[in-house]
C-alpha atoms as a PDB file:
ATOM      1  CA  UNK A   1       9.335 -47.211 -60.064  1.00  0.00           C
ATOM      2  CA  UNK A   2      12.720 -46.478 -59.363  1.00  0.00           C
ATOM      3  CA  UNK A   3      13.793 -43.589 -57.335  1.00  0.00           C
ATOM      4  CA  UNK A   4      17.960 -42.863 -57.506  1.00  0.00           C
ATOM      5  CA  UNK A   5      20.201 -40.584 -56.692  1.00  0.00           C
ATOM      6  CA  UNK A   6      23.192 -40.224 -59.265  1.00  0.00           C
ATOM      7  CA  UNK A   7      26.070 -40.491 -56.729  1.00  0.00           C
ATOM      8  CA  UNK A   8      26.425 -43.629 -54.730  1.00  0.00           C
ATOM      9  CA  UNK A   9      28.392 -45.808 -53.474  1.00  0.00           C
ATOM     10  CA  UNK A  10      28.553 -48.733 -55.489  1.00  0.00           C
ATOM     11  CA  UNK A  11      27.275 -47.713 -58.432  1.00  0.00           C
ATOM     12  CA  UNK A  12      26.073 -44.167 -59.830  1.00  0.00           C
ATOM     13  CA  UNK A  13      22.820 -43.447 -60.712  1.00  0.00           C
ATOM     14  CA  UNK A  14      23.760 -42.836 -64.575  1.00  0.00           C
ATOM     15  CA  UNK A  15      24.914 -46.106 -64.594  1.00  0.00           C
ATOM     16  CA  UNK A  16      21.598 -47.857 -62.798  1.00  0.00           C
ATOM     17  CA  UNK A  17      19.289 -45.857 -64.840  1.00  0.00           C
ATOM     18  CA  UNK A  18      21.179 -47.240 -68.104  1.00  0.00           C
ATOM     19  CA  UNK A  19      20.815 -50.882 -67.044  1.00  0.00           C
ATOM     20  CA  UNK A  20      17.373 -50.442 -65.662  1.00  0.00           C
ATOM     21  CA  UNK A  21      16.228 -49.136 -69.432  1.00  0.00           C
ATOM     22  CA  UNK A  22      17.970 -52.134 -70.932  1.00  0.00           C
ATOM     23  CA  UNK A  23      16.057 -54.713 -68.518  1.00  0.00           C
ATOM     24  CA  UNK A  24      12.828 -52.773 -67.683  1.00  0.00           C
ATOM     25  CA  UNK A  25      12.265 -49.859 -70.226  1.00  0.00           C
ATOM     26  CA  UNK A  26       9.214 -48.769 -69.028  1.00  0.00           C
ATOM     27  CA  UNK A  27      10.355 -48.178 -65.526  1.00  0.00           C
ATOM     28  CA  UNK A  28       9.503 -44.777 -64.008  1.00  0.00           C
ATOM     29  CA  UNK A  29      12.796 -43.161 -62.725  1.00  0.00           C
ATOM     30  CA  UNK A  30      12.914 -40.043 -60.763  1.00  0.00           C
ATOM     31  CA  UNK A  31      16.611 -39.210 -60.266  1.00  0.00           C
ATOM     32  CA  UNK A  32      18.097 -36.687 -57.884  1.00  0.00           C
ATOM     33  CA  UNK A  33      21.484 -35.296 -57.888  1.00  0.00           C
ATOM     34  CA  UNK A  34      22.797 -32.180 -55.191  1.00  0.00           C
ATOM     35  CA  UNK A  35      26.320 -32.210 -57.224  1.00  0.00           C
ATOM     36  CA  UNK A  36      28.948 -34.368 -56.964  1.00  0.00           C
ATOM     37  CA  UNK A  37      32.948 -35.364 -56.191  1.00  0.00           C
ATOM     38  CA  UNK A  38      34.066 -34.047 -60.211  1.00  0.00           C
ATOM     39  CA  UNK A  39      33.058 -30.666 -59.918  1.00  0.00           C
ATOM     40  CA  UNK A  40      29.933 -29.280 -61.429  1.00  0.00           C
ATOM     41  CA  UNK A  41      29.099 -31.533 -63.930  1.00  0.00           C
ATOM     42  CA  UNK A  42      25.166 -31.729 -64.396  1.00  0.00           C
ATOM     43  CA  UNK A  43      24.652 -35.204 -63.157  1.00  0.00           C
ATOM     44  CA  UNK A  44      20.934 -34.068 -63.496  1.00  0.00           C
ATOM     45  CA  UNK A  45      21.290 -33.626 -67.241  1.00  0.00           C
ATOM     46  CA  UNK A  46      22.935 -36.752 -68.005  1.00  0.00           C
ATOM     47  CA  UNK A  47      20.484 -38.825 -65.845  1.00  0.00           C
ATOM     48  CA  UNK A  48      17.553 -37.441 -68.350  1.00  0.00           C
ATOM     49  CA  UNK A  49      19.680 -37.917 -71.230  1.00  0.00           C
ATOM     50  CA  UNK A  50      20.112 -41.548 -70.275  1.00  0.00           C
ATOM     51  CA  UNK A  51      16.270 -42.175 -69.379  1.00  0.00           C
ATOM     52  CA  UNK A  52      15.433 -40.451 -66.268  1.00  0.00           C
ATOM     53  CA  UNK A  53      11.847 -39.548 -66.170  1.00  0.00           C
ATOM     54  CA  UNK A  54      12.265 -36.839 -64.078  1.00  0.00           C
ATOM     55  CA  UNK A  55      14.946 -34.919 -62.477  1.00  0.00           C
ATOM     56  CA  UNK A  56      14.812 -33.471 -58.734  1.00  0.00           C
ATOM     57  CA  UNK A  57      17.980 -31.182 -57.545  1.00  0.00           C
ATOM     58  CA  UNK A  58      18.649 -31.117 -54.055  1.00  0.00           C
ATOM     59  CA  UNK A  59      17.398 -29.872 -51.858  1.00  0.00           C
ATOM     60  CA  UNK A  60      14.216 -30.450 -52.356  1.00  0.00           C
ATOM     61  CA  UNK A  61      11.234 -30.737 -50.661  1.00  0.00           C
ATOM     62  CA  UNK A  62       9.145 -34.541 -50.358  1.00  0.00           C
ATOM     63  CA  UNK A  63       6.207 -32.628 -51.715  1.00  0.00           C
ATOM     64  CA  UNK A  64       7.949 -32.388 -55.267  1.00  0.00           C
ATOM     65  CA  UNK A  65       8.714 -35.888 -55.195  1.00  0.00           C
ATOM     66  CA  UNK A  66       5.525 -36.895 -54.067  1.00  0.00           C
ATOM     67  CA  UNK A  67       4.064 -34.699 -56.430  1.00  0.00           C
ATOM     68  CA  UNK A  68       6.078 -36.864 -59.517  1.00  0.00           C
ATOM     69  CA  UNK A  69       5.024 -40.285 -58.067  1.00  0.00           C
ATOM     70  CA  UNK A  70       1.267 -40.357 -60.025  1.00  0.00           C
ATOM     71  CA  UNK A  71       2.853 -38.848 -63.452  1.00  0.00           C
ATOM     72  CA  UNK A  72       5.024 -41.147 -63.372  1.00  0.00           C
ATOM     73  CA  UNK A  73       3.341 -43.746 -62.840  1.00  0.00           C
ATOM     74  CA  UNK A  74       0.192 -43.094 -65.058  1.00  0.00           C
ATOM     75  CA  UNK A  75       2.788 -43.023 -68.075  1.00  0.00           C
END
């Protein structure tokens, strides 16, 4: 499992969960986004377009991730 956000500083989180589904496809990825530099763009959207497995929107509380982490991994 993979757990990203999709703004950092290196990389984004678009971008890591497209290269993660090229070298590992069946990687869990939970991605989380609160917004970002360009505006409202739904960074959240894209991430599931690209692969995410499931989306969390800041703020949000470590239950809901915790919550994901068995799904995700029993798939």
């Amino acid at each position: 499992m993979v757990v990203t956000d999709t703004i950092t500083p290196n990389k984004e989180g678009v971008e890591t969960i497209m290269q993660i589904r090229v070298r590992a496809p069946r990687t869990p990825i939970p991605a989380m986004s609160g917004g970002g530099r360009l505006g409202n763009a739904d960074f959240l959207a894209m991430a599931a377009k690209v692969g995410a497995n499931a989306t969390l929107p800041k703020p949000f509380e470590c239950r809901e991730l915790i919550a994901a982490v068995p799904r995700l991994l029993a798939t």
